[in-house]
N, C-alpha and C. Protein backbone atom coordinates (compact mmCIF):
# COMPACT_ATOMS: atom_id res chain seq x y z
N UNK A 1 108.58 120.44 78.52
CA UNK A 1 107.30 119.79 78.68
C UNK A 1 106.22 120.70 78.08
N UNK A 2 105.30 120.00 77.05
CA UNK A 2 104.64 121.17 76.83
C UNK A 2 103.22 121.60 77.96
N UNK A 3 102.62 122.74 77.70
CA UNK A 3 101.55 123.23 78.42
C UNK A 3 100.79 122.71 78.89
N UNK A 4 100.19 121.37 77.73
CA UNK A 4 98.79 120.50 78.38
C UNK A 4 99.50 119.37 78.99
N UNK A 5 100.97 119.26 79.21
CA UNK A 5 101.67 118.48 80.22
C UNK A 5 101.85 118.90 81.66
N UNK A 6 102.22 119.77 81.47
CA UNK A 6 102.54 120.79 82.44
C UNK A 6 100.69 121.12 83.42
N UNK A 7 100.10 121.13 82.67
CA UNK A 7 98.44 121.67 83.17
C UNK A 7 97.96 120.30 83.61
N UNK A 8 98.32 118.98 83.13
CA UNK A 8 97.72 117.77 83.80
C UNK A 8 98.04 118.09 85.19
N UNK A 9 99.76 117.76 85.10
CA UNK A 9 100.54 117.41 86.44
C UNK A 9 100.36 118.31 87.27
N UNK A 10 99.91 119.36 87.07
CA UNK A 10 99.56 120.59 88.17
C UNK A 10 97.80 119.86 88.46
N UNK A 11 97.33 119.84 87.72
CA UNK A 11 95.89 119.43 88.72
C UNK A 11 96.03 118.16 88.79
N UNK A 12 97.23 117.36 89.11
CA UNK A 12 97.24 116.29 89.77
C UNK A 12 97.67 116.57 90.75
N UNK A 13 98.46 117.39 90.78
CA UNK A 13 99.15 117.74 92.57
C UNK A 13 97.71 118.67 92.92
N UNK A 14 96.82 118.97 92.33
CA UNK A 14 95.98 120.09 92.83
C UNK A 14 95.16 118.94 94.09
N UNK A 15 95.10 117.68 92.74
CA UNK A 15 94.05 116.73 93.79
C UNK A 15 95.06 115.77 94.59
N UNK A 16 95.66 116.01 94.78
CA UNK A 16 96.84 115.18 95.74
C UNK A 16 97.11 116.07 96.76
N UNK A 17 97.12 117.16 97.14
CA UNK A 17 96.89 118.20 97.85
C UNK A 17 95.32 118.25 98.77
N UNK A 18 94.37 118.23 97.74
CA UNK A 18 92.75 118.09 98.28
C UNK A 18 92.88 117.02 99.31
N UNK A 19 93.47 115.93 98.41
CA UNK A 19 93.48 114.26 99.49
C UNK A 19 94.19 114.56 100.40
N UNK A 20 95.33 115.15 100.89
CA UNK A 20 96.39 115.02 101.81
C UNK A 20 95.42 115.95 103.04
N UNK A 21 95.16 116.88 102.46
CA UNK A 21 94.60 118.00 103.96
C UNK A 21 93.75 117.55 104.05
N UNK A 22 92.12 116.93 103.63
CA UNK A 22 91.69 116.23 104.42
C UNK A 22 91.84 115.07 105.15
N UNK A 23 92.96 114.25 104.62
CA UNK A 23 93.62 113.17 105.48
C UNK A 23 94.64 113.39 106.39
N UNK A 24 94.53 114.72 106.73
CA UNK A 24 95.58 115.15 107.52
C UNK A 24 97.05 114.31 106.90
N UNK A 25 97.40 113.80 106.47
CA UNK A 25 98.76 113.28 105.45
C UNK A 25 99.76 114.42 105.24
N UNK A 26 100.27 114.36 106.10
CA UNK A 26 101.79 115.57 106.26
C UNK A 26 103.22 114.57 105.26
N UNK A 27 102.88 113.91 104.91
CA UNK A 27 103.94 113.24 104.13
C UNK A 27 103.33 113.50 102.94
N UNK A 28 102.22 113.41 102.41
CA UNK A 28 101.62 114.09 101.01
C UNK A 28 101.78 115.52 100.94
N UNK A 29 101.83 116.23 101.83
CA UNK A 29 101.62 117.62 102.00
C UNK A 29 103.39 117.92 101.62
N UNK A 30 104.08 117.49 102.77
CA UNK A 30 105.72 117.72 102.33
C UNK A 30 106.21 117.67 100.92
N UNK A 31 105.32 116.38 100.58
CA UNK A 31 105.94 116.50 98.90
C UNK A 31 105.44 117.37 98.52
N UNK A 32 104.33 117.73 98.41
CA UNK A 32 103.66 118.73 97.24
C UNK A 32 104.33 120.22 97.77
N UNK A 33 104.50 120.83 98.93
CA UNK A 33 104.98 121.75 99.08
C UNK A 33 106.27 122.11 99.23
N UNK A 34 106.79 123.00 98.47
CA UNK A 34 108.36 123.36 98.55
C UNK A 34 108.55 123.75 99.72
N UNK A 35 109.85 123.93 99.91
CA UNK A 35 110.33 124.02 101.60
C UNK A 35 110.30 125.73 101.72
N UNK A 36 109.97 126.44 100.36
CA UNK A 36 110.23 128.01 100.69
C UNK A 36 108.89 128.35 101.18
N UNK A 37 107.67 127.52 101.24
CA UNK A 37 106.14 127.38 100.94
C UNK A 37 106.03 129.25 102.10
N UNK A 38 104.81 129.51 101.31
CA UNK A 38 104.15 131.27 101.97
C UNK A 38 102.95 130.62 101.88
N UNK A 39 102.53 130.17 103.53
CA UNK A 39 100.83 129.82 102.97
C UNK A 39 99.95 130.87 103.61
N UNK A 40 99.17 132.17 103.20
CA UNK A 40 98.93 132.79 103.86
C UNK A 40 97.04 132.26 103.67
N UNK A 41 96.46 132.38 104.97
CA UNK A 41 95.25 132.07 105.22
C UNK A 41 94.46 133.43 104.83
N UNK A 42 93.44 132.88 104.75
CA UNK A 42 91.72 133.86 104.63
C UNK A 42 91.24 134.65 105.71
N UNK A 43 92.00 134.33 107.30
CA UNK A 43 91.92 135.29 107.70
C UNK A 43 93.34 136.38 107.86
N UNK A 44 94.10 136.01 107.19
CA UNK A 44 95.64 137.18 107.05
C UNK A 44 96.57 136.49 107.54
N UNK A 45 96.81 135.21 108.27
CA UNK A 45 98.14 135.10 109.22
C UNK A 45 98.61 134.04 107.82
N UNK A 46 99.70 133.96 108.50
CA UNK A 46 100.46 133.46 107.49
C UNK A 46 101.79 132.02 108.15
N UNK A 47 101.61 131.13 107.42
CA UNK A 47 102.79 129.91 107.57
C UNK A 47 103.82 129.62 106.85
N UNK A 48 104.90 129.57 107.59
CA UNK A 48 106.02 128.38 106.34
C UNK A 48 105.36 127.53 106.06
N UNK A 49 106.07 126.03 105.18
CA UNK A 49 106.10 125.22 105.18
C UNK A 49 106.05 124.21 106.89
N UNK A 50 106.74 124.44 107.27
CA UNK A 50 107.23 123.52 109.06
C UNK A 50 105.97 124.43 109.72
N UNK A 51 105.96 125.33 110.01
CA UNK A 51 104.66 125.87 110.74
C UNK A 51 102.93 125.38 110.00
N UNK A 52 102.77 125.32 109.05
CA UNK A 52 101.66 124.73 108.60
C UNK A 52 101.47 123.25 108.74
N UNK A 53 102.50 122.43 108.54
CA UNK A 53 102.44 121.00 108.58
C UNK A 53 102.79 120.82 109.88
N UNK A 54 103.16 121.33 111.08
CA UNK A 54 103.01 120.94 112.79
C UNK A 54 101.44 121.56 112.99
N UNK A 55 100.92 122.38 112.47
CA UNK A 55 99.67 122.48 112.55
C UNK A 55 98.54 120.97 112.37
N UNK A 56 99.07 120.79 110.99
CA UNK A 56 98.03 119.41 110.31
C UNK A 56 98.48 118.34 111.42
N UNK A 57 99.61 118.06 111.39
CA UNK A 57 100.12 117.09 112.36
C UNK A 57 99.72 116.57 113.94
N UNK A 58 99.85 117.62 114.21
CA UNK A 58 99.54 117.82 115.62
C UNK A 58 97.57 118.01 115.71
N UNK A 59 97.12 118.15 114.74
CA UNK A 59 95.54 118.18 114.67
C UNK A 59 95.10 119.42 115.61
N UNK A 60 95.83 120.42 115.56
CA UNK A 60 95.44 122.09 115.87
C UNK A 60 94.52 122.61 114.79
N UNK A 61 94.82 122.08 113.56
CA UNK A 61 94.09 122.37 112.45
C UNK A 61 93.32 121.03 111.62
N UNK A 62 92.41 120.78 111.48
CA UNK A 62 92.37 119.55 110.71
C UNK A 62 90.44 119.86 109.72
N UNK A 63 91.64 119.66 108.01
CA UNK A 63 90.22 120.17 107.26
C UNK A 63 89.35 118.70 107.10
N UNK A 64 87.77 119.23 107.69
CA UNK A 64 87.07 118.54 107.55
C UNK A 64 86.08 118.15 105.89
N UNK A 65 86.63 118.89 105.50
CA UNK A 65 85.81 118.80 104.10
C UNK A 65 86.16 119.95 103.08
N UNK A 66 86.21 120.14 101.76
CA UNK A 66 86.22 121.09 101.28
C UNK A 66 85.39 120.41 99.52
N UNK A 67 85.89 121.83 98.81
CA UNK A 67 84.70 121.65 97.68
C UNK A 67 85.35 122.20 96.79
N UNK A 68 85.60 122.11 95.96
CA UNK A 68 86.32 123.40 94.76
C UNK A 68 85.74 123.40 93.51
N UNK A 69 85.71 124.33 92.86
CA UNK A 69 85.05 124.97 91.58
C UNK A 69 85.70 126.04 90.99
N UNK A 70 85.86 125.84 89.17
CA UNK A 70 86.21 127.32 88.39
C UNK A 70 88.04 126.91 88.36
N UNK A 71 88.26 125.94 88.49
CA UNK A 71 89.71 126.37 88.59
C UNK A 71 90.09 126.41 87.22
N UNK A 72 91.36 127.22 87.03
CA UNK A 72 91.76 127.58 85.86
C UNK A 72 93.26 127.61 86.15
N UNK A 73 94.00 127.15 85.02
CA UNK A 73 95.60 127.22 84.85
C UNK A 73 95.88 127.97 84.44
N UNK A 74 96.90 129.04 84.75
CA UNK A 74 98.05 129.61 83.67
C UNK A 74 99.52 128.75 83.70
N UNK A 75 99.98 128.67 82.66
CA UNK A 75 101.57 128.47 82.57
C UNK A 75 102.48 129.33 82.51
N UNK A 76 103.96 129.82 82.93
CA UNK A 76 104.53 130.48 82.76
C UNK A 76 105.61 130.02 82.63
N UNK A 77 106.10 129.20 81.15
CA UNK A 77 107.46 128.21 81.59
C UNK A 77 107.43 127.75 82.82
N UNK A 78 108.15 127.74 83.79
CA UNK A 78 108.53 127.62 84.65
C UNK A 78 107.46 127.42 86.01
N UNK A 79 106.67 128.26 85.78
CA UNK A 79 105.14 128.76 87.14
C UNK A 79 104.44 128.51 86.52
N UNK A 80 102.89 127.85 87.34
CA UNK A 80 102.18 127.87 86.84
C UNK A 80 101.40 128.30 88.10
N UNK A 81 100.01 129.02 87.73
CA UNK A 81 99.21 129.92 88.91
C UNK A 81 97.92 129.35 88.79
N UNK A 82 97.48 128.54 89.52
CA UNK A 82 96.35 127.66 89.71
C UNK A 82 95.13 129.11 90.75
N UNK A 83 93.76 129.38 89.89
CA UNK A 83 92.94 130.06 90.78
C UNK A 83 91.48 129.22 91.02
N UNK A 84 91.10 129.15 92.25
CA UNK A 84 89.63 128.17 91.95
C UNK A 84 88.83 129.18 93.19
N UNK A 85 87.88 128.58 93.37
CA UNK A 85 86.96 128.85 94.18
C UNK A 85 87.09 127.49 94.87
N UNK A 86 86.96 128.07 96.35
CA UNK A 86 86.95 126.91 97.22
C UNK A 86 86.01 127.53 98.65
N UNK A 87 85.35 125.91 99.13
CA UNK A 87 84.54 126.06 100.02
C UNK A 87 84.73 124.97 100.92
N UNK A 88 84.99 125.34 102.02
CA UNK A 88 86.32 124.25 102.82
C UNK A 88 85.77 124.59 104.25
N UNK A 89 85.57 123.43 105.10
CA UNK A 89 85.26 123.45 106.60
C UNK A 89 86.48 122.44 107.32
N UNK A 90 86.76 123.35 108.12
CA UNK A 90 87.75 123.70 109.15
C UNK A 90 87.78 123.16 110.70
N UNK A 91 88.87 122.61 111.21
CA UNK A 91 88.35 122.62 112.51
C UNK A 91 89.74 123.21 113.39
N UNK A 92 89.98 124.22 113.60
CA UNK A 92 90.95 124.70 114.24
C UNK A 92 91.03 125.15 115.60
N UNK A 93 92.03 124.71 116.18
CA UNK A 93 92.45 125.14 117.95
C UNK A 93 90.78 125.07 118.69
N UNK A 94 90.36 124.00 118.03
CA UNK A 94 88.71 123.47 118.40
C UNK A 94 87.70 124.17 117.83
N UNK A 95 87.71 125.14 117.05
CA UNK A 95 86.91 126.29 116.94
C UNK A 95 86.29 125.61 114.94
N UNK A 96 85.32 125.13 114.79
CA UNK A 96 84.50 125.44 113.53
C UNK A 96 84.49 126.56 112.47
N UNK A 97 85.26 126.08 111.51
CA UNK A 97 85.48 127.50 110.30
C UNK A 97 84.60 127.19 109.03
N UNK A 98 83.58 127.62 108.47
CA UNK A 98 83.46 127.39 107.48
C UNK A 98 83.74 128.46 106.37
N UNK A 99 84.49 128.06 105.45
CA UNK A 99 85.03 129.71 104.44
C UNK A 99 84.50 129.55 102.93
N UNK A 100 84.13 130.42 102.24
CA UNK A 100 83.72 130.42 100.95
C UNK A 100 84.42 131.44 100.99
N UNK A 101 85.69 131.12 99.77
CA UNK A 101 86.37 131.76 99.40
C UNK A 101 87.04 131.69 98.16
N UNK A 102 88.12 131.98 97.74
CA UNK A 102 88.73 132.12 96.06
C UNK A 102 90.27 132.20 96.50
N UNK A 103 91.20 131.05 96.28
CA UNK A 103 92.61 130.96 96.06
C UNK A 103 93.34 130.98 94.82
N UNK A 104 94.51 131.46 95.20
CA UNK A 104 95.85 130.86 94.39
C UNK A 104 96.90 130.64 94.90
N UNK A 105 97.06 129.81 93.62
CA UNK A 105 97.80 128.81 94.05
C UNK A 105 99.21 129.00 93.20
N UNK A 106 100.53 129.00 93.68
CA UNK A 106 101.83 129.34 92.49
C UNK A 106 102.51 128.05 92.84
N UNK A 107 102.91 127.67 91.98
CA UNK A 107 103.70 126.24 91.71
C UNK A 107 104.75 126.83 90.80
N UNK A 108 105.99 126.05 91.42
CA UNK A 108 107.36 126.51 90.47
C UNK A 108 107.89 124.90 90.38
N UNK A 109 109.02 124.55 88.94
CA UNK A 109 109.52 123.71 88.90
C UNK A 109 110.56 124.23 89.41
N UNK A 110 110.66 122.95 90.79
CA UNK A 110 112.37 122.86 91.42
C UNK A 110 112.88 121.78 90.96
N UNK A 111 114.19 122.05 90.19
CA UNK A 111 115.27 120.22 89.42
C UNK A 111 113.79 119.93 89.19
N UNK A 112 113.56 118.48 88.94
CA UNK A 112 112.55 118.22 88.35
C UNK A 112 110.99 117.66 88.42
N UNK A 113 110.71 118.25 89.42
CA UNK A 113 109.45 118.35 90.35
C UNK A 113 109.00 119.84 90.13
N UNK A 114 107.52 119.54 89.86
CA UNK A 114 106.98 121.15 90.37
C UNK A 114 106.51 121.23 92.14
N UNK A 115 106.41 121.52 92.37
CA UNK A 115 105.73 122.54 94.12
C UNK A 115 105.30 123.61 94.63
N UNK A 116 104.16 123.47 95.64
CA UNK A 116 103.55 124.55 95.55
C UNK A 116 105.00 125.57 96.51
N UNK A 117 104.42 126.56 96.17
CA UNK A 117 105.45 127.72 96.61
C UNK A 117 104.37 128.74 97.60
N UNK A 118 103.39 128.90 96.88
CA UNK A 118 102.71 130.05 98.10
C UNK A 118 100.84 129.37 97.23
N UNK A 119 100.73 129.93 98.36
CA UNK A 119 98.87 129.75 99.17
C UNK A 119 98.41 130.64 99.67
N UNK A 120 97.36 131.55 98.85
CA UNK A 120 96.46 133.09 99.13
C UNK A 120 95.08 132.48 99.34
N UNK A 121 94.78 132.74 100.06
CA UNK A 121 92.81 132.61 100.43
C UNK A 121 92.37 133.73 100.62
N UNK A 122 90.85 134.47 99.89
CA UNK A 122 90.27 135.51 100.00
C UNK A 122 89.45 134.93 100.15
N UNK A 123 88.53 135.25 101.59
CA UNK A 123 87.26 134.87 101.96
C UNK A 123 86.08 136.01 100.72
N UNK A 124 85.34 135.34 100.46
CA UNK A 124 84.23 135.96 99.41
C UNK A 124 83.32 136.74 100.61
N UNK A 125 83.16 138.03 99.99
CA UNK A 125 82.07 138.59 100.91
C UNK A 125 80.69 138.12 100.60
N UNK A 126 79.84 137.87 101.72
CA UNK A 126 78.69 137.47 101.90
C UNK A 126 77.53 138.29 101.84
């Protein structure tokens, strides 16, 4: 597949991803994420795949809004490393998060689907 194939279908799962976590949609989320998924949060803790989506599910976590800007693709055959700026409000274990921060994002083709594989958030200092 070439690159600007490969770079659509990744920021189509980028915005199929956006839609799913604010719709809380754990069946959008399952697809887009591989089952090895490392989602580590902005403040350090970190989820599988099954621990992040009983989160969304269960509405312990549920994103109320977010915003993104700057994103940029690399390809690597195989990976591609999605980085944006994101500004995303939160509502977790009841508690109000709002984060301005900067992710990446690694997507690998598994057989013949890509998926995300891991999720880094760096909160931006203020």
């Amino acid at each position: 597949m070439p690159v600007i194939d490969v770079e659509t279908t990744i920021l189509k799962l980028e915005d199929d991803w956006d839609k799913a976590l604010v719709a809380s949609d754990v069946d959008g989320l399952d697809k887009i994420y591989a089952d090895t998924l490392i989602y580590t949060h902005s403040n350090g803790s970190v989820d599988d795949k099954a621990t992040y989506i009983t989160k969304i599910r269960s509405g312990e976590t549920k994103y109320e809004s977010m915003t993104r800007n700057d994103r940029r693709i690399k390809v690597y055959g195989d990976t591609a490393v999605v980085t944006c700026h994101w500004d995303v409000h939160v509502t977790a274990r009841g508690a109000k998060i709002d984060t301005n921060a900067r992710y990446i994002h690694v997507y690998s083709k598994i057989g013949e689907d890509w998926k995300m594989v891991a999720h880094q958030a760096t909160r931006i200092a203020e």
